[in-house]
C-alpha atoms as a PDB file:
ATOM      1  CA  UNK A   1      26.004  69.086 106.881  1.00  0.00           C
ATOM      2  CA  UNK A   2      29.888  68.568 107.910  1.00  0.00           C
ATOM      3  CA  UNK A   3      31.192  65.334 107.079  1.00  0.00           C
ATOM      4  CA  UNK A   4      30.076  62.249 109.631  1.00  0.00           C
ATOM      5  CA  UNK A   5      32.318  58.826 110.486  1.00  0.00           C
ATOM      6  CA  UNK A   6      29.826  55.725 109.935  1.00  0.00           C
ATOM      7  CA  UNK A   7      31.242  52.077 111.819  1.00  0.00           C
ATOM      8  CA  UNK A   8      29.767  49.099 110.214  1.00  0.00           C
ATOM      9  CA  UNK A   9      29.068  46.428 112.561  1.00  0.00           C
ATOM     10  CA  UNK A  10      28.244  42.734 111.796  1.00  0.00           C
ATOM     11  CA  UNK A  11      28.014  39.468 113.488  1.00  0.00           C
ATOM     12  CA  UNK A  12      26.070  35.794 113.008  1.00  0.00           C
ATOM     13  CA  UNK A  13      24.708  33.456 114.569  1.00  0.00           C
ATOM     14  CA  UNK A  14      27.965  31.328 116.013  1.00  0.00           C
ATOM     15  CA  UNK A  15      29.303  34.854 117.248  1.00  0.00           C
ATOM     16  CA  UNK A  16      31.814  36.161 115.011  1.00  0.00           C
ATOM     17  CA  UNK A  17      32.154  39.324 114.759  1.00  0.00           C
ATOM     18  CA  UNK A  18      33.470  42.151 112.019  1.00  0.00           C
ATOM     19  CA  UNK A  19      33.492  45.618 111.305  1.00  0.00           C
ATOM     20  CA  UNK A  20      34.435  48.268 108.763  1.00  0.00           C
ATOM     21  CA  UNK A  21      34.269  52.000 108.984  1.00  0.00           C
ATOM     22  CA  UNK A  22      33.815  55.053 106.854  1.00  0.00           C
ATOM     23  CA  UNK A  23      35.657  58.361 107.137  1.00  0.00           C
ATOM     24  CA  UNK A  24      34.596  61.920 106.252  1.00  0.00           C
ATOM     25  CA  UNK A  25      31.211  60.860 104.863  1.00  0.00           C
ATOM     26  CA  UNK A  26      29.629  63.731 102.859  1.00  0.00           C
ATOM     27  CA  UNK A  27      25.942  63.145 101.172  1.00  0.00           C
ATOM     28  CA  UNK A  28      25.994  64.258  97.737  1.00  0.00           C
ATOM     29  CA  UNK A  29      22.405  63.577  96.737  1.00  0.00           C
ATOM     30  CA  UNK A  30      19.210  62.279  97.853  1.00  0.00           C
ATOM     31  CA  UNK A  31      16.166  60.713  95.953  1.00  0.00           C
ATOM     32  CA  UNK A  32      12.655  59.310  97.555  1.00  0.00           C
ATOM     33  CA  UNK A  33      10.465  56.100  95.998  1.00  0.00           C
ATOM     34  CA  UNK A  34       7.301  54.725  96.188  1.00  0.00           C
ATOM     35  CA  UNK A  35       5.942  51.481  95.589  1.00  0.00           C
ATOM     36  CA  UNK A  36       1.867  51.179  95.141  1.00  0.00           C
ATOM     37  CA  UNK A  37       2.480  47.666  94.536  1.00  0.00           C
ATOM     38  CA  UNK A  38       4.656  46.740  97.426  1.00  0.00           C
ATOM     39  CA  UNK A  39       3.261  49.406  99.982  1.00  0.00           C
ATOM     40  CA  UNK A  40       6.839  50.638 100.208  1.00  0.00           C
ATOM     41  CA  UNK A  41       8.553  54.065 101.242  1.00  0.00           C
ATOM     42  CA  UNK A  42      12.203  54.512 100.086  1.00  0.00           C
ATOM     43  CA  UNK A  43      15.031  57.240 100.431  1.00  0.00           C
ATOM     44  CA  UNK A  44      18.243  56.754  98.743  1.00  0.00           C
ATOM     45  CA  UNK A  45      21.311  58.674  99.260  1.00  0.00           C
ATOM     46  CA  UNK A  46      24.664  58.525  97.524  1.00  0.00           C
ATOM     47  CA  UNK A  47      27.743  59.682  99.167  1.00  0.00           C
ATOM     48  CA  UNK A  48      31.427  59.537  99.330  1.00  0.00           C
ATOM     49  CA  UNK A  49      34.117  58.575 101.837  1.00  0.00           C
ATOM     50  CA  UNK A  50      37.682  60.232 102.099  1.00  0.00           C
ATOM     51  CA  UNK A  51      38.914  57.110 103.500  1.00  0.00           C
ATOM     52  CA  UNK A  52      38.065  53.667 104.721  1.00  0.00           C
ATOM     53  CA  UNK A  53      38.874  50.876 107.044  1.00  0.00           C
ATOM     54  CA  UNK A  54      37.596  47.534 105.160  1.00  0.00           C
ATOM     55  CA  UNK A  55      35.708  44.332 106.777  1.00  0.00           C
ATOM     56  CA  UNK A  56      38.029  42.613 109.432  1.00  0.00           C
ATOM     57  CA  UNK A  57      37.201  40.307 111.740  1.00  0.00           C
ATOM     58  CA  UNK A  58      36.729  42.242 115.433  1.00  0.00           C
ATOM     59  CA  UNK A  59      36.616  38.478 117.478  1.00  0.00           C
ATOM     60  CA  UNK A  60      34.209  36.066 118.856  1.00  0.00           C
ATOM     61  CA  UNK A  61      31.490  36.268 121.511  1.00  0.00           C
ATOM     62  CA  UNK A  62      29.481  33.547 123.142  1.00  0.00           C
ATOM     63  CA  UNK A  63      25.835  34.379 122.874  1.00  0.00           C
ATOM     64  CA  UNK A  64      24.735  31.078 125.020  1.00  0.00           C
ATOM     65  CA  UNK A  65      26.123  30.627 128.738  1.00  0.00           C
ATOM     66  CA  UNK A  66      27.440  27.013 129.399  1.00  0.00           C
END
């Protein structure tokens, strides 16, 4: 697989807003769980990132019309 960009997106409740973003994302291993106990199905990957952008605020956003 050729490395992938992933954006990180994030906002609450008032509307603020933030993002961060991961560059040249490259999947080094993979692993699969399961969970009797919980009922659960998990896949875990690790990875690496040539570069990132971190967490900034992006602005705000009204979610309710006045």
């Amino acid at each position: 697989m050729l490395p992938f960009d992933i954006t990180i997106a994030a906002a609450n409740e008032y509307g603020a807003a933030a993002s961060a973003k991961l560059f040249g994302v490259e999947i080094l291993n993979e692993g699969f769980g399961t969970s009797v106990d919980d009922s659960v199905l998990e896949q875990q990957a690790t990875f690496i990132a040539r570069s990132i952008l971190p967490l900034q605020a992006v602005g705000t956003s009204s979610l309710i019309q006045a």
